[in-house]
PDB file of N, CA and C in Angstrom:
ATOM      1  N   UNK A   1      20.729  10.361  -3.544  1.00  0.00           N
ATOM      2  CA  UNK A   1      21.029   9.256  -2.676  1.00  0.00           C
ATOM      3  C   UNK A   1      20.123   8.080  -3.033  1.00  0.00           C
ATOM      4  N   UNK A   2      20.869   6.905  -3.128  1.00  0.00           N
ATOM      5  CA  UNK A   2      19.987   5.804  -3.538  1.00  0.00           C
ATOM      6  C   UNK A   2      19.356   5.120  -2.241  1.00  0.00           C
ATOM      7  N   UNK A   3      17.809   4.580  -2.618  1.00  0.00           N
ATOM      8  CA  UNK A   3      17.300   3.871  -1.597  1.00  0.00           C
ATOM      9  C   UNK A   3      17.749   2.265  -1.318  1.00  0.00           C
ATOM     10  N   UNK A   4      18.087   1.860  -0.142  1.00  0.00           N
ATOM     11  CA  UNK A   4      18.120   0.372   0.164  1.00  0.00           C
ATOM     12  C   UNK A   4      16.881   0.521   0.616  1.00  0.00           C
ATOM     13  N   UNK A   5      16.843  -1.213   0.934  1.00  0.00           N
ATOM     14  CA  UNK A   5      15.904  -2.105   1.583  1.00  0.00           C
ATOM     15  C   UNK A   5      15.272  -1.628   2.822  1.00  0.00           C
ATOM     16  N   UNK A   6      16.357  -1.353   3.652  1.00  0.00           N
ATOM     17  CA  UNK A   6      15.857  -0.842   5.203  1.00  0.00           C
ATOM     18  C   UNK A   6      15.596   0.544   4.745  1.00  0.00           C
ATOM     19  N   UNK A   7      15.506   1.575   4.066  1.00  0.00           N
ATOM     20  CA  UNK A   7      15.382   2.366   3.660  1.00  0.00           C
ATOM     21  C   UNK A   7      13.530   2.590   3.543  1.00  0.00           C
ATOM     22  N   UNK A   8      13.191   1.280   2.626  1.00  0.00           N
ATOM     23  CA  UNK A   8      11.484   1.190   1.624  1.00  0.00           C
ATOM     24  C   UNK A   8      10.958   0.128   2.526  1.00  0.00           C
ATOM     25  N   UNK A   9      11.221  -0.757   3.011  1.00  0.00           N
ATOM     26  CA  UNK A   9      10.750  -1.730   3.850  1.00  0.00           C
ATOM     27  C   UNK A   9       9.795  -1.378   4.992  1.00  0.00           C
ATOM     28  N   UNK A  10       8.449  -2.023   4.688  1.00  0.00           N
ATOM     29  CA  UNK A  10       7.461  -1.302   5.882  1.00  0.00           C
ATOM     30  C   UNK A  10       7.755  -2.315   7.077  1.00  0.00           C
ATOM     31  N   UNK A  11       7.931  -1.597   8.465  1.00  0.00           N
ATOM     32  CA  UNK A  11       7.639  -2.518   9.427  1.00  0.00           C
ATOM     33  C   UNK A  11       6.862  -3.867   9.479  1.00  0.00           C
ATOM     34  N   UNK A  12       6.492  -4.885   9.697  1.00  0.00           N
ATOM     35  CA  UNK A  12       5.303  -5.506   9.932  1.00  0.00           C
ATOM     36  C   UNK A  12       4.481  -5.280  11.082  1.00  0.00           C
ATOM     37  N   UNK A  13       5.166  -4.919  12.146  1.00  0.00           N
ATOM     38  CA  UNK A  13       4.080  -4.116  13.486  1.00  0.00           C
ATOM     39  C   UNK A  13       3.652  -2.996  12.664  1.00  0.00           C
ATOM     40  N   UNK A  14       4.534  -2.123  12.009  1.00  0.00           N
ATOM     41  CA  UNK A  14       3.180  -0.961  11.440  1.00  0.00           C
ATOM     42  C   UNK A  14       2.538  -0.955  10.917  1.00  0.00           C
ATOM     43  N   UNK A  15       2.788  -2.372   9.793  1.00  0.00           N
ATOM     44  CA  UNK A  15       1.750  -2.081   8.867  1.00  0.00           C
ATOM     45  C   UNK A  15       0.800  -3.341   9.728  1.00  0.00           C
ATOM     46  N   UNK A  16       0.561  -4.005  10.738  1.00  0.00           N
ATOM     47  CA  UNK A  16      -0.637  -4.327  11.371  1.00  0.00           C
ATOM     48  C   UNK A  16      -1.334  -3.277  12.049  1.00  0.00           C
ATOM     49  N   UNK A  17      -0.524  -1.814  12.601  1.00  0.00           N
ATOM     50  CA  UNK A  17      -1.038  -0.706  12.850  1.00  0.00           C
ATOM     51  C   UNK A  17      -1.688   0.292  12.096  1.00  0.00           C
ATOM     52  N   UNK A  18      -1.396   0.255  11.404  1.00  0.00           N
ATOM     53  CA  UNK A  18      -2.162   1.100  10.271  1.00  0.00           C
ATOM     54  C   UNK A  18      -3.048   0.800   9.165  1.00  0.00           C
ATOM     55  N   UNK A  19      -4.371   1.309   8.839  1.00  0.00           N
ATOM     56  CA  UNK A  19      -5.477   1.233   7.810  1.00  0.00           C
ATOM     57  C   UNK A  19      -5.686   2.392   7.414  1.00  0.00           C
ATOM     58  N   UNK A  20      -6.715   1.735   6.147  1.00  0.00           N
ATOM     59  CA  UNK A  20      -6.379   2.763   5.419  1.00  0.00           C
ATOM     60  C   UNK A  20      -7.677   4.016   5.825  1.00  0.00           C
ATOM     61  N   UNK A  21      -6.839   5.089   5.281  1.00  0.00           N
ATOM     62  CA  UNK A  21      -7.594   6.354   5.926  1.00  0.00           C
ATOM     63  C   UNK A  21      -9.126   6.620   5.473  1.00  0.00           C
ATOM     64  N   UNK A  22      -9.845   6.113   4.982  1.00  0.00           N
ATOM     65  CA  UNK A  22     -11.019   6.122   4.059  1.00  0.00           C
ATOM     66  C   UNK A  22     -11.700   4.605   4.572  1.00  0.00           C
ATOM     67  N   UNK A  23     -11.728   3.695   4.560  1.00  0.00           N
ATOM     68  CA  UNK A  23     -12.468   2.772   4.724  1.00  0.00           C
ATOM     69  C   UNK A  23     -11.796   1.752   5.979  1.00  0.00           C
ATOM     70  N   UNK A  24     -10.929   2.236   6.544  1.00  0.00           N
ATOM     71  CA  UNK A  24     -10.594   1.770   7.976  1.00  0.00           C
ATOM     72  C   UNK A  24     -10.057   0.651   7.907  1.00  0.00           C
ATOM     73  N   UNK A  25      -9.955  -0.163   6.458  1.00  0.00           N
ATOM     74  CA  UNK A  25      -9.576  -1.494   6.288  1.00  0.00           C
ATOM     75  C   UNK A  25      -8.228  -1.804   6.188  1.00  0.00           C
ATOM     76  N   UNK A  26      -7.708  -2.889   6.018  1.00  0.00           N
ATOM     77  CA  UNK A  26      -6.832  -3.339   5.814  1.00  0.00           C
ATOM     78  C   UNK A  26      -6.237  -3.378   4.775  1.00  0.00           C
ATOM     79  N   UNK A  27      -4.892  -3.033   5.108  1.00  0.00           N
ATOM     80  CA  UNK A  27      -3.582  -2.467   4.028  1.00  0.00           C
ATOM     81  C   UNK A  27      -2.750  -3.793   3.486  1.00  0.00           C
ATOM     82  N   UNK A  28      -2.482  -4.020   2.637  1.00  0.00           N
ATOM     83  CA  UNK A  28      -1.054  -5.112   2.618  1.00  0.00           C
ATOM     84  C   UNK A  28       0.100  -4.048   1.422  1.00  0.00           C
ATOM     85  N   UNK A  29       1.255  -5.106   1.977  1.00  0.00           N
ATOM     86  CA  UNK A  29       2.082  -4.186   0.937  1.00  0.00           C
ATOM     87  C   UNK A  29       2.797  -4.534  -0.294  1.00  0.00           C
ATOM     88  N   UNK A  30       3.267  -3.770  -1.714  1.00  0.00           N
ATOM     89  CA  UNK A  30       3.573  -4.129  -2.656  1.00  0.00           C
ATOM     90  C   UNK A  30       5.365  -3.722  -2.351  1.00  0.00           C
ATOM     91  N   UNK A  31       5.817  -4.463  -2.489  1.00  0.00           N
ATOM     92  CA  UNK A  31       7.371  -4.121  -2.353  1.00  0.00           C
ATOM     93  C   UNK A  31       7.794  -3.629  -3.764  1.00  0.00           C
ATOM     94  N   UNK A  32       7.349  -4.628  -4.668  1.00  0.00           N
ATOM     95  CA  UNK A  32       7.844  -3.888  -5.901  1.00  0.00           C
ATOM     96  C   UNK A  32       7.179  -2.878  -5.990  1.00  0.00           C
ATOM     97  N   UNK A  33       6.321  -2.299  -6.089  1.00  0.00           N
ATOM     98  CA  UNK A  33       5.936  -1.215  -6.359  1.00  0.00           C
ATOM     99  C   UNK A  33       5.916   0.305  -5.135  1.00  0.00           C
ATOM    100  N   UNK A  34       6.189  -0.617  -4.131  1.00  0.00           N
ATOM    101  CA  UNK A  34       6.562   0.375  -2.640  1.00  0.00           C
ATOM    102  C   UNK A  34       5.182   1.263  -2.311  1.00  0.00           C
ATOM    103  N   UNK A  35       4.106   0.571  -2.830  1.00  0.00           N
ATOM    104  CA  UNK A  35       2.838   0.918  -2.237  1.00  0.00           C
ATOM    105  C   UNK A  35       2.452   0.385  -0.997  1.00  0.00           C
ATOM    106  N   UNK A  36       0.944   0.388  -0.308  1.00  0.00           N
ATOM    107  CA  UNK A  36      -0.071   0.316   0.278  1.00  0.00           C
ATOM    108  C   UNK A  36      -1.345  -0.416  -0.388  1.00  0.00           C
ATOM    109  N   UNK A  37      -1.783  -1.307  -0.567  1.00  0.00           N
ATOM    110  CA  UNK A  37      -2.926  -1.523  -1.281  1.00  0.00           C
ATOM    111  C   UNK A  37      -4.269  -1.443  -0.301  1.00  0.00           C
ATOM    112  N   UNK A  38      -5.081  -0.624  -0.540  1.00  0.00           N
ATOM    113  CA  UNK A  38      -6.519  -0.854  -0.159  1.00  0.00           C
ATOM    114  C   UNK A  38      -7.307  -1.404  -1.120  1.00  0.00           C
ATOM    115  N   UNK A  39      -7.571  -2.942  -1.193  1.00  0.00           N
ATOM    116  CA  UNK A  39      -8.552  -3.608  -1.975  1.00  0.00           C
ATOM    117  C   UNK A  39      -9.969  -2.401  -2.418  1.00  0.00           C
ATOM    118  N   UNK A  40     -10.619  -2.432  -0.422  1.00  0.00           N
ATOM    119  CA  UNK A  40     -11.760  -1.947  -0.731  1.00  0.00           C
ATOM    120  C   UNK A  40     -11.770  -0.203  -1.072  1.00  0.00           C
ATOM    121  N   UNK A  41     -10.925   0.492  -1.083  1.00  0.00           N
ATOM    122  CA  UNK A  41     -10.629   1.687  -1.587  1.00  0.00           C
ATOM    123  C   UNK A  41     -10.327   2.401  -2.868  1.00  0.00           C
ATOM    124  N   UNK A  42      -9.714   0.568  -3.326  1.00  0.00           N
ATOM    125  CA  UNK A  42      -9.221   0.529  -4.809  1.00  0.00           C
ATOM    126  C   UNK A  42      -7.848   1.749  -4.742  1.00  0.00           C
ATOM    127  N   UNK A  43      -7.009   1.397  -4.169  1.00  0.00           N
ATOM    128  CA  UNK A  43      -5.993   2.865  -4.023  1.00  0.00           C
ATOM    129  C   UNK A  43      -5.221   2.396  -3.548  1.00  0.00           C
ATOM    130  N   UNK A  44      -4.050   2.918  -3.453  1.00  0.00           N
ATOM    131  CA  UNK A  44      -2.628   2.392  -3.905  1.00  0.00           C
ATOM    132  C   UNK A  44      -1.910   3.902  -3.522  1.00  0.00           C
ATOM    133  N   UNK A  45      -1.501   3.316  -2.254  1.00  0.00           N
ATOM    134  CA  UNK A  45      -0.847   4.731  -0.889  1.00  0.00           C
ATOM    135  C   UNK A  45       0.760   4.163  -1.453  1.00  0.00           C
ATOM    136  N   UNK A  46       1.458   5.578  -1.773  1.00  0.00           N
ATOM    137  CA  UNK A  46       2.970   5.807  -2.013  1.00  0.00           C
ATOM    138  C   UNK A  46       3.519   5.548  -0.824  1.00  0.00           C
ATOM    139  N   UNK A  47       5.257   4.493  -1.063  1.00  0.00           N
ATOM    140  CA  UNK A  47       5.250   4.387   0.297  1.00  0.00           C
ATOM    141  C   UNK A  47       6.806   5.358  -0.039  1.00  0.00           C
ATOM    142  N   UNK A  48       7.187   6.187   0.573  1.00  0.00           N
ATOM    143  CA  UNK A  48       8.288   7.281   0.082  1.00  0.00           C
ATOM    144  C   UNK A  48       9.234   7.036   1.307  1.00  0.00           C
ATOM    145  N   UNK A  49      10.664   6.508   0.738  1.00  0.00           N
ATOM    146  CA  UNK A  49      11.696   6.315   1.448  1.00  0.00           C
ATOM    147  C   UNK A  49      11.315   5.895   3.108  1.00  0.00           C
ATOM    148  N   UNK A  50      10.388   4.704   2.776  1.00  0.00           N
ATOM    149  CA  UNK A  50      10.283   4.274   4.134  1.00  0.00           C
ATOM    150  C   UNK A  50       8.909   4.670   4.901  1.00  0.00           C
ATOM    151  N   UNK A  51       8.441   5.872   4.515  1.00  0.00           N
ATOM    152  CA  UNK A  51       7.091   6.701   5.075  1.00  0.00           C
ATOM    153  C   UNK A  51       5.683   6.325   3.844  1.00  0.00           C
ATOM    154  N   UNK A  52       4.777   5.724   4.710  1.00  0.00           N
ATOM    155  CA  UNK A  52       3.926   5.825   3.988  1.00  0.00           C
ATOM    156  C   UNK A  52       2.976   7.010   4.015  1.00  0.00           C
ATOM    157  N   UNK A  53       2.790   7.380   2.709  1.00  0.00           N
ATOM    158  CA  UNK A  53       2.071   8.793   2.237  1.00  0.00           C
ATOM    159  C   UNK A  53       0.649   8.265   2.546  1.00  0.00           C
ATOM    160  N   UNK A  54      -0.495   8.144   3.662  1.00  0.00           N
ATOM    161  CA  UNK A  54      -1.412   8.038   3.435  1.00  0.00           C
ATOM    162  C   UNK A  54      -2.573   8.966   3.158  1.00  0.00           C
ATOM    163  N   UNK A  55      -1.959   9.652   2.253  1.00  0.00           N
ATOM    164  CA  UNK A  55      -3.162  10.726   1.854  1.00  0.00           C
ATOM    165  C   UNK A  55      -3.859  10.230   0.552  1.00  0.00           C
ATOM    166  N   UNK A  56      -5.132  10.189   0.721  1.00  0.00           N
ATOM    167  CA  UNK A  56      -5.984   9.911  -0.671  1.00  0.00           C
ATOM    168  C   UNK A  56      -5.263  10.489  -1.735  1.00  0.00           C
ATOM    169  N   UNK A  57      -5.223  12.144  -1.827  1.00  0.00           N
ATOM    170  CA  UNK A  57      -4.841  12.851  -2.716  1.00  0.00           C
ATOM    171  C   UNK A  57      -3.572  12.337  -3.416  1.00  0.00           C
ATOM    172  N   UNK A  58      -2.379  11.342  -2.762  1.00  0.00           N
ATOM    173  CA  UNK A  58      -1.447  11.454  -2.966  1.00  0.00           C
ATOM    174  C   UNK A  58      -1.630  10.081  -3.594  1.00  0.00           C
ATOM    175  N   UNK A  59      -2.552   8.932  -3.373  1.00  0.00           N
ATOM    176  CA  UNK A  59      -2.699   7.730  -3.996  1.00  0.00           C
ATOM    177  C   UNK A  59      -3.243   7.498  -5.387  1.00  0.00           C
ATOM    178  N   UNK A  60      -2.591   6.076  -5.670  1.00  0.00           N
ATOM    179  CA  UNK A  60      -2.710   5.992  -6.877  1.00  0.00           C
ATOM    180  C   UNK A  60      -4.224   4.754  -7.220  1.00  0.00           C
ATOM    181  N   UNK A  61      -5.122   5.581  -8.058  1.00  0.00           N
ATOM    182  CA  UNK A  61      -6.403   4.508  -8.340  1.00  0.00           C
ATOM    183  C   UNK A  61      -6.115   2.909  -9.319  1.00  0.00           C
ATOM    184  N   UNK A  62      -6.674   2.191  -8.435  1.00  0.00           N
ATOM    185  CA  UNK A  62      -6.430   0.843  -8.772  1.00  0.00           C
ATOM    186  C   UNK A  62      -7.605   0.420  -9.882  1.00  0.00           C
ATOM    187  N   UNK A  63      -7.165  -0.358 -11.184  1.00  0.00           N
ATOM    188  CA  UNK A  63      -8.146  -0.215 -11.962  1.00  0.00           C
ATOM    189  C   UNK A  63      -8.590  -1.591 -11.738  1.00  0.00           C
ATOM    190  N   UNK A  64      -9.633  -1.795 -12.569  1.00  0.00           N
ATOM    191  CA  UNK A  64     -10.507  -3.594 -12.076  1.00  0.00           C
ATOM    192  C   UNK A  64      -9.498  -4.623 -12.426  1.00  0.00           C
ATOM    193  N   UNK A  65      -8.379  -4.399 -13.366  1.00  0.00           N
ATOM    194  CA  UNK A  65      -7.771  -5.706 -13.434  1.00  0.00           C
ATOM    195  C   UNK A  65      -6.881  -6.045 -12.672  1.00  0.00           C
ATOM    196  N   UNK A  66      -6.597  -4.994 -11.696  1.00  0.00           N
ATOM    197  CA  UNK A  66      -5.792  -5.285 -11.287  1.00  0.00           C
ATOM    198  C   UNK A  66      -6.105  -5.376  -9.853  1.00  0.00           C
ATOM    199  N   UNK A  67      -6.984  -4.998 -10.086  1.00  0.00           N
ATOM    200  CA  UNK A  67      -7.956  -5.643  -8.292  1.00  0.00           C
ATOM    201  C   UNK A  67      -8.020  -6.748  -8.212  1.00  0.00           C
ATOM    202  N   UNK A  68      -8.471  -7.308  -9.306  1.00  0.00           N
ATOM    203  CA  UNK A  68      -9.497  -9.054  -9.580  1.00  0.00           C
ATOM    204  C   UNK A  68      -7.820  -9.433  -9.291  1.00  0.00           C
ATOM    205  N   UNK A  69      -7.116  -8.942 -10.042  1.00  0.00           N
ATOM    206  CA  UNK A  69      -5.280  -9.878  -9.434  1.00  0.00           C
ATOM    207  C   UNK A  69      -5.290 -10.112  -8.085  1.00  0.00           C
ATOM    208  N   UNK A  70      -5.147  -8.913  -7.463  1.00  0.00           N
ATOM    209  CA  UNK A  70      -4.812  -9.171  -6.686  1.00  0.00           C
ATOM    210  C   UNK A  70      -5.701  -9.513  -5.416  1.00  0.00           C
ATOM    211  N   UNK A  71      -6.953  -9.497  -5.806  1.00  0.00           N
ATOM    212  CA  UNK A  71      -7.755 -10.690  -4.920  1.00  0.00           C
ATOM    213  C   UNK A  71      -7.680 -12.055  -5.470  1.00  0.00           C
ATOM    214  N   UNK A  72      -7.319 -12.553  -6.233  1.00  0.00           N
ATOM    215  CA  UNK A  72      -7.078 -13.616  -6.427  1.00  0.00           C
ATOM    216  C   UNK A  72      -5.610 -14.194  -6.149  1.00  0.00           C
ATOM    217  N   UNK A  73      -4.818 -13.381  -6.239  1.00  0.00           N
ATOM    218  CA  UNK A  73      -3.465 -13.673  -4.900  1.00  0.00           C
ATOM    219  C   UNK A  73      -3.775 -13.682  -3.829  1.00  0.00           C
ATOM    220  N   UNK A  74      -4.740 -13.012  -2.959  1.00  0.00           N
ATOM    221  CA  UNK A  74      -5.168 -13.487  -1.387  1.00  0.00           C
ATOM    222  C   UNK A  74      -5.895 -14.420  -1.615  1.00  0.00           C
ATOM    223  N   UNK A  75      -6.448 -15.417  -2.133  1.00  0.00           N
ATOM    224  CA  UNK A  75      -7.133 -16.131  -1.984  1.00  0.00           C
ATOM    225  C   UNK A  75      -8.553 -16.103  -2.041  1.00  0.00           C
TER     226      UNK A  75
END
């Protein structure tokens, strides 16, 4: 079964509800990639048909270049 939009699409009330499980901080989200980003965690939470996987074990490690990106897209 293929995924739509409303399918991968995180809430925006949830994702102001939810941080990340390790450093309590703040999440934003990658649509293309259907992650979770924790800057300060450096980790990158699977977001699976709509559910985000927030288990460490299950995230993906963010390497420096692509941190420095994407702090420099927030400003």
């Amino acid at each position: 079964m293929g995924e739509t939009s409303t399918e991968t699409a995180i809430d925006p009330k949830l994702l102001e509800l939810i941080c990340c499980p390790l450093t309590k901080g703040v999440l934003s989200y990658d649509a293309t990639r259907k992650e979770l980003i924790s800057l300060t965690a450096k980790l990158a939470y699977p977001v699976r048909e709509g559910i985000p996987i927030m288990l460490p074990s299950e995230a993906r490690a963010l390497d420096e270049d692509e941190i420095a990106q994407r702090r420099k897209l927030r400003g």
